[in-house]
Structure formats: C-alpha cells, structure tokens
PDB file of N, CA and C in Angstrom:
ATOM      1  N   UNK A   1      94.281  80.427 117.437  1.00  0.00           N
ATOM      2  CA  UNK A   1      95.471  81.113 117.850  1.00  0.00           C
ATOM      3  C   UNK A   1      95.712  80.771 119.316  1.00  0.00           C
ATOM      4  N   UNK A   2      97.211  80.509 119.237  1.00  0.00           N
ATOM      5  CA  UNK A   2      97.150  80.118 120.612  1.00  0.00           C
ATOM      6  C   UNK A   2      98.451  81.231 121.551  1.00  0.00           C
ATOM      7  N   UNK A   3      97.887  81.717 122.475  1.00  0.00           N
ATOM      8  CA  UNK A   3      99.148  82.854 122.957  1.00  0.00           C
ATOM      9  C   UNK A   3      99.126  82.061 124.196  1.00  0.00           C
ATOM     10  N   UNK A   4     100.964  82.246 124.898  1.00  0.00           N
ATOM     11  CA  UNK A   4     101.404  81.806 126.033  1.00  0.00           C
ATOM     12  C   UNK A   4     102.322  81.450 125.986  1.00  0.00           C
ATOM     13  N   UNK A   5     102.900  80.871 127.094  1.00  0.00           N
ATOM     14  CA  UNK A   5     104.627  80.552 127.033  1.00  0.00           C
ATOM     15  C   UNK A   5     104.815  79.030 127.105  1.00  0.00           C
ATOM     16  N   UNK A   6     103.075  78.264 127.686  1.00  0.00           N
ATOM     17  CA  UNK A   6     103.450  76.810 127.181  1.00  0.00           C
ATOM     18  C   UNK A   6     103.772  75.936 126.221  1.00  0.00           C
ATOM     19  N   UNK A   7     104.389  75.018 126.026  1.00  0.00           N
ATOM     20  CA  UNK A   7     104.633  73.911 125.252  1.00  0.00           C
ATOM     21  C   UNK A   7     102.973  73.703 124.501  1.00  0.00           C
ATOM     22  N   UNK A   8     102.732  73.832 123.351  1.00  0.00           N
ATOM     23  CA  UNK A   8     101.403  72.970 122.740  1.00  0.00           C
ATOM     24  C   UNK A   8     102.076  71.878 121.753  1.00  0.00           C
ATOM     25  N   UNK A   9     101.419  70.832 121.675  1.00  0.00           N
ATOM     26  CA  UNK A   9     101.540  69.801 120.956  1.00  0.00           C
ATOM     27  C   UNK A   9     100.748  70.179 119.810  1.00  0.00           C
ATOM     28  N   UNK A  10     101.543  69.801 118.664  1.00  0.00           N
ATOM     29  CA  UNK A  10     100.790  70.364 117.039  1.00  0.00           C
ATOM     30  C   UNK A  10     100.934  69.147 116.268  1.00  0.00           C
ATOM     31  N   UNK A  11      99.750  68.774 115.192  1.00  0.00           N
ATOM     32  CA  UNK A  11      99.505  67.969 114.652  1.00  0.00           C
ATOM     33  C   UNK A  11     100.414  68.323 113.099  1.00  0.00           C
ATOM     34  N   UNK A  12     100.516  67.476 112.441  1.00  0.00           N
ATOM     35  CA  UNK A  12     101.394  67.746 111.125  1.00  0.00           C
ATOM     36  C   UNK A  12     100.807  68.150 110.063  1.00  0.00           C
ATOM     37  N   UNK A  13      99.805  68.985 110.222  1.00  0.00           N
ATOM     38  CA  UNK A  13      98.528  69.172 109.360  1.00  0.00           C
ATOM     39  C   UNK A  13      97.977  70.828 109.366  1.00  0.00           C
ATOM     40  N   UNK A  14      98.948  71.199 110.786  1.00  0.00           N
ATOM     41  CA  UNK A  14      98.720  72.791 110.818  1.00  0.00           C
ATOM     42  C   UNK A  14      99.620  73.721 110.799  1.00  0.00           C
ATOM     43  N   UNK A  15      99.584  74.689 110.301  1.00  0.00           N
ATOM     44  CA  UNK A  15     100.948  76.217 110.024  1.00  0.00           C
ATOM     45  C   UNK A  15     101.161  76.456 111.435  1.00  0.00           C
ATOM     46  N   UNK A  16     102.409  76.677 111.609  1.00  0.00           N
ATOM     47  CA  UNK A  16     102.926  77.193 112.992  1.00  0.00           C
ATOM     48  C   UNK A  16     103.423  78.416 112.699  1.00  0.00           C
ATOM     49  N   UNK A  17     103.072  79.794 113.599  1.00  0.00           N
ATOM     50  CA  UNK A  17     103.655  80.988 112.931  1.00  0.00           C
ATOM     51  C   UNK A  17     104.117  81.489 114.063  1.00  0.00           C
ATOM     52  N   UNK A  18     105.524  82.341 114.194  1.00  0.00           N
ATOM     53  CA  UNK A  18     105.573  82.507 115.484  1.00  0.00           C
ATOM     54  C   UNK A  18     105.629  84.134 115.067  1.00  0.00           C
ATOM     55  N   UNK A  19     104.893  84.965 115.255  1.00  0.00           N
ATOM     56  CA  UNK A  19     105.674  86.468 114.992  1.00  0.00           C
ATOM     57  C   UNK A  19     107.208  86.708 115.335  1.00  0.00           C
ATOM     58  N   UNK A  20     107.671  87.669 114.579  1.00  0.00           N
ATOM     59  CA  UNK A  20     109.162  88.129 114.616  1.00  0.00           C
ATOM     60  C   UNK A  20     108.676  89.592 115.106  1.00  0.00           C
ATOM     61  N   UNK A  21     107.840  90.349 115.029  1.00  0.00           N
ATOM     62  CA  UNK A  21     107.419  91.359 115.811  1.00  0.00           C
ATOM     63  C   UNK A  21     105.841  91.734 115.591  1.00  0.00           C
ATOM     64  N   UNK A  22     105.378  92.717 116.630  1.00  0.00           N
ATOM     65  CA  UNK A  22     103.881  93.090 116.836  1.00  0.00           C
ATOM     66  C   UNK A  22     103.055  91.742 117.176  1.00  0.00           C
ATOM     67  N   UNK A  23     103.496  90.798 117.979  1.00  0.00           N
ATOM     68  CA  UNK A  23     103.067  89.976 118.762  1.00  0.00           C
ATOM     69  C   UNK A  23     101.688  89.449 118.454  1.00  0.00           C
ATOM     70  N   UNK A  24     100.585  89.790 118.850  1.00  0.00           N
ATOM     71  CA  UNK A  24      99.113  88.771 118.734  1.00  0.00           C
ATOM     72  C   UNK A  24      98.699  89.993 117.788  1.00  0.00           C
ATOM     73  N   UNK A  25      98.846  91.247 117.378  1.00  0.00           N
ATOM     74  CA  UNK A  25      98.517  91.741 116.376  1.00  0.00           C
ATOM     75  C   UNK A  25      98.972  91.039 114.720  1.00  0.00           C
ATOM     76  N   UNK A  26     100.241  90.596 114.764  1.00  0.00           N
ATOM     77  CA  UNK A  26     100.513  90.128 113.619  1.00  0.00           C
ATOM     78  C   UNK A  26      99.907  89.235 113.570  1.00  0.00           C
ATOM     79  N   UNK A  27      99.851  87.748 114.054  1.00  0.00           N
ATOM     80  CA  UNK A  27      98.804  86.833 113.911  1.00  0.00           C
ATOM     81  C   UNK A  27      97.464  87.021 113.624  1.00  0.00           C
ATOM     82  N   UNK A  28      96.785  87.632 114.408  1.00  0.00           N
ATOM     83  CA  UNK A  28      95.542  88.150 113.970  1.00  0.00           C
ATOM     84  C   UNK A  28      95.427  88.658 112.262  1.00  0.00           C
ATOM     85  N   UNK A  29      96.077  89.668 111.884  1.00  0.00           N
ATOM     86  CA  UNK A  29      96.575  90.063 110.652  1.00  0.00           C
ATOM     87  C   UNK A  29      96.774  88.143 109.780  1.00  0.00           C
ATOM     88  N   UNK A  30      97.518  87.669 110.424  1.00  0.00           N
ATOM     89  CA  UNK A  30      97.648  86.202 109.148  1.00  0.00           C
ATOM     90  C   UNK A  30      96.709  85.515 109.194  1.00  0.00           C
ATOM     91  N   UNK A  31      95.784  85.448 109.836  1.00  0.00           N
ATOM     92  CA  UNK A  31      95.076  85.028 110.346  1.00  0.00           C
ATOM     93  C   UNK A  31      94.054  85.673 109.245  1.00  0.00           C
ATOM     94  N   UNK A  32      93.453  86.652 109.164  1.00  0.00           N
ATOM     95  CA  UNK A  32      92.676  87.608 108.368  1.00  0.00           C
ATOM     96  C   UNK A  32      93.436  87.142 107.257  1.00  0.00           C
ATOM     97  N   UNK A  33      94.644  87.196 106.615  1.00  0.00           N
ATOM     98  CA  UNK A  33      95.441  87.237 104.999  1.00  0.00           C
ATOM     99  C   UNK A  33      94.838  85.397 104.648  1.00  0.00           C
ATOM    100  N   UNK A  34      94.877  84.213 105.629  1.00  0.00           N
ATOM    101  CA  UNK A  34      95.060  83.034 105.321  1.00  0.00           C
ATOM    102  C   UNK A  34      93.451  82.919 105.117  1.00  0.00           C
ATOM    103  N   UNK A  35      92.529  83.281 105.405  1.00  0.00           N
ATOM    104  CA  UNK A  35      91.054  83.118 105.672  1.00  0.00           C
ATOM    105  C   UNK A  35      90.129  83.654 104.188  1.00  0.00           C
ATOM    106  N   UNK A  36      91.276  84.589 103.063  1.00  0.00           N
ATOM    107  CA  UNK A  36      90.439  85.154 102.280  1.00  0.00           C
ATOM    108  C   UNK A  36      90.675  84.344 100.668  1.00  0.00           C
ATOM    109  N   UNK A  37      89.917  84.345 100.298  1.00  0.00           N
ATOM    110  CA  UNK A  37      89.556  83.373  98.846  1.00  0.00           C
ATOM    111  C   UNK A  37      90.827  83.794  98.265  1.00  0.00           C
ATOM    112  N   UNK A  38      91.547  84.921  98.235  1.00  0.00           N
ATOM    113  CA  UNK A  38      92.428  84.855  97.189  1.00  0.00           C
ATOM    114  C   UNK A  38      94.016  83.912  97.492  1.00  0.00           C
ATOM    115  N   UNK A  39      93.854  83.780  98.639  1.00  0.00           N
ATOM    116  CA  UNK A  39      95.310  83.319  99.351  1.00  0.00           C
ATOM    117  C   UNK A  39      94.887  81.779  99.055  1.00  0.00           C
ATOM    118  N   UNK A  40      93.630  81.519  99.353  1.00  0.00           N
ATOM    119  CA  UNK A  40      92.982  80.049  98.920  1.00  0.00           C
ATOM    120  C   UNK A  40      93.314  79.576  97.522  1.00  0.00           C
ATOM    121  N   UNK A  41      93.053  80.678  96.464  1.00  0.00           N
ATOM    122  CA  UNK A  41      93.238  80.480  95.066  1.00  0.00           C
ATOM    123  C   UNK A  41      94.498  80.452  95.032  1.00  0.00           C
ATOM    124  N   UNK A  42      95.542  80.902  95.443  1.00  0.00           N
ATOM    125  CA  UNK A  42      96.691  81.257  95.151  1.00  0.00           C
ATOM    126  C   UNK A  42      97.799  79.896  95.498  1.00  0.00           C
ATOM    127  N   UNK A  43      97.018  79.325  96.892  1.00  0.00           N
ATOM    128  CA  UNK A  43      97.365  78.201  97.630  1.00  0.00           C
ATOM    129  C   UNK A  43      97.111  76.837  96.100  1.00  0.00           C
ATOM    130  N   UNK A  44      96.229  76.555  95.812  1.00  0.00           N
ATOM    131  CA  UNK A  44      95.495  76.086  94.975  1.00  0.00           C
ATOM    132  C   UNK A  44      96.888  76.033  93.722  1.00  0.00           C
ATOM    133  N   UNK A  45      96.880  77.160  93.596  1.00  0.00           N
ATOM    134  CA  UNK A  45      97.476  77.158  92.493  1.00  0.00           C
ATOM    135  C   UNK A  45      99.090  76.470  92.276  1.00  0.00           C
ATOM    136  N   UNK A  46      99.737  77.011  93.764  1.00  0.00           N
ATOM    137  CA  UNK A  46     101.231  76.397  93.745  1.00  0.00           C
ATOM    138  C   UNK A  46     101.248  75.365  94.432  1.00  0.00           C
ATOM    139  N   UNK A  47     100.789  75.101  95.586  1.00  0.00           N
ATOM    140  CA  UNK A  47     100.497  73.662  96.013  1.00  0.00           C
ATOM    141  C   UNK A  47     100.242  72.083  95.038  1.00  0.00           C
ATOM    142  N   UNK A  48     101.585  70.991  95.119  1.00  0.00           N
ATOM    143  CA  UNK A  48     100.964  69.884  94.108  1.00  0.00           C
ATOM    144  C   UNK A  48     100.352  68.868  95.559  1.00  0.00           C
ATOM    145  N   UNK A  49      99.536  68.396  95.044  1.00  0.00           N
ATOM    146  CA  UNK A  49      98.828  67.042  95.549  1.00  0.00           C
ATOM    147  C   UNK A  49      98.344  67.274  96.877  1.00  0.00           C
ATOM    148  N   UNK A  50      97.726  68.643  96.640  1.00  0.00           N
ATOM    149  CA  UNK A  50      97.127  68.914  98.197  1.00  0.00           C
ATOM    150  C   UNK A  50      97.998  68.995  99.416  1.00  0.00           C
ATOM    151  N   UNK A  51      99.495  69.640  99.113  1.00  0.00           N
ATOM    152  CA  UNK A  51     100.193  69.206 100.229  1.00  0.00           C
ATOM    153  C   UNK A  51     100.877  70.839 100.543  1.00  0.00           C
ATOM    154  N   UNK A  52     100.782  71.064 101.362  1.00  0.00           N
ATOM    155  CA  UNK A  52     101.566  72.539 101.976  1.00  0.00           C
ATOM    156  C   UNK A  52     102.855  72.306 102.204  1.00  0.00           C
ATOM    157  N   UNK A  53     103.645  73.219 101.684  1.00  0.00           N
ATOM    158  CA  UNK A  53     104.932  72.990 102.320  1.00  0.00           C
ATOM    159  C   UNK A  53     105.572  74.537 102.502  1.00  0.00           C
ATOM    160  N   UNK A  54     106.481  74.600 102.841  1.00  0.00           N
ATOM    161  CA  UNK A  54     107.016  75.888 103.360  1.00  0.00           C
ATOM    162  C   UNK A  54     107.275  76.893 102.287  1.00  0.00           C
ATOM    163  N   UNK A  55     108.020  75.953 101.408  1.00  0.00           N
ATOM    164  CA  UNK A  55     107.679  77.095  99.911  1.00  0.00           C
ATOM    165  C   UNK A  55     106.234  77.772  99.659  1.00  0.00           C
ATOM    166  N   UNK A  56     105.332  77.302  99.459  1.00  0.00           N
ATOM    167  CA  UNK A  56     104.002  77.648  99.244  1.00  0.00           C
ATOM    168  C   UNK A  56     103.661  78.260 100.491  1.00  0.00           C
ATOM    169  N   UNK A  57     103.705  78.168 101.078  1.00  0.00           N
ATOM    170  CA  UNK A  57     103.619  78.946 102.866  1.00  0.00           C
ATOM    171  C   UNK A  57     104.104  80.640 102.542  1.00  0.00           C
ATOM    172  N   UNK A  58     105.318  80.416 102.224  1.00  0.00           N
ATOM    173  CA  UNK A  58     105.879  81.478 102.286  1.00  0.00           C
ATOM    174  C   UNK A  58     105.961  82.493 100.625  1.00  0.00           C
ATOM    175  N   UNK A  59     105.085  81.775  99.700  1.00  0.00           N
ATOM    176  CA  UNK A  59     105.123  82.447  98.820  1.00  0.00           C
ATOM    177  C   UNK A  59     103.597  83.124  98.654  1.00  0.00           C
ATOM    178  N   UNK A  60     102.855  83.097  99.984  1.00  0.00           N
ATOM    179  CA  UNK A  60     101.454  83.597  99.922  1.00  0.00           C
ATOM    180  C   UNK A  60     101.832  85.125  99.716  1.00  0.00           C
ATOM    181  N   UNK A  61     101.183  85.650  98.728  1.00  0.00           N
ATOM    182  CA  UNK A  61     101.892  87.095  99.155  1.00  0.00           C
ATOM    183  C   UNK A  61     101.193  87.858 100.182  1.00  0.00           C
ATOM    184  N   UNK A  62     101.538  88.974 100.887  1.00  0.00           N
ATOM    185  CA  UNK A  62     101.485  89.757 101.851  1.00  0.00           C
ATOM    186  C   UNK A  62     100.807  90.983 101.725  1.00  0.00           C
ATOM    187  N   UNK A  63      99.576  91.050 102.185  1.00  0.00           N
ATOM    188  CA  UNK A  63      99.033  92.140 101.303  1.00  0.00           C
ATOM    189  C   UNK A  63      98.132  92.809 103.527  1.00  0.00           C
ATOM    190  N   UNK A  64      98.894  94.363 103.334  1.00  0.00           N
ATOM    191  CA  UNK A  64      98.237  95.261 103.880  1.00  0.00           C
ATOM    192  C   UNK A  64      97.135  95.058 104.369  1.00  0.00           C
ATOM    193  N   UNK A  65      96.567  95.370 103.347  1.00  0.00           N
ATOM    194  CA  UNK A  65      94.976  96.164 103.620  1.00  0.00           C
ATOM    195  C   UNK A  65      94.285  95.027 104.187  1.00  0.00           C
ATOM    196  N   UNK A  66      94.780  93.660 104.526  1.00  0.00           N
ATOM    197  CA  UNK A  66      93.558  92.449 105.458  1.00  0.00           C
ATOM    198  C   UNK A  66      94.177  92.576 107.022  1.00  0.00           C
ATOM    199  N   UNK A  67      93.059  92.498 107.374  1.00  0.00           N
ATOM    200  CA  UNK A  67      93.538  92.183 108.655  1.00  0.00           C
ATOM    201  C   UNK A  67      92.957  93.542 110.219  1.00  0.00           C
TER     202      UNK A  67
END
C-alpha cells in the first residue's frame, strides 16, 4: 500500500485502488478481502487465461466482516 500525494510508477501486473471514501482504512479493508482464499477461488473461477481484468476486479464480492 502506498499512501501520499506522489506520482508512483505501476507495473501492468498490479490493481490500482484509489478509495472513494475512509481513506487508508478502506484499503487496508481490500487489502484483508483480496488476501483470503475465497476471493482467490472466486478470482479463479471468472478469470480466463490467468488474466485480471476490471470485470473480474470488480465482481469480487464485498464482504464486511474482513478486514
């Protein structure tokens, strides 16, 4: 996680998330949701050919209680 107001250079290989509110708490929180076996399985499942894309990004579902 990276917090600050500089420019970082990102490779094409990693999720960029910017919160829309609750700042380094929400990250932390995706951070905890992206790290647990089921978001892995789930990734697994809609993802073709090993490739992430924003659909599958955004169809991780959102679950509370991590984080």
């Amino acid at each position: 996680m990276i917090v600050g107001e500089a420019d970082v250079a990102v490779e094409n290989h990693l999720i960029v998330a910017t919160p829309i509110r609750n700042g380094v708490a929400a990250c932390r929180k995706l951070l905890a949701l992206l790290s647990t076996p089921e978001t892995s399985e789930h990734l697994n499942r809609v993802i073709r050919c090993r490739h992430l894309t924003t659909g599958a990004v955004a169809s991780i579902p959102w679950r509370d209680d991590v984080g």
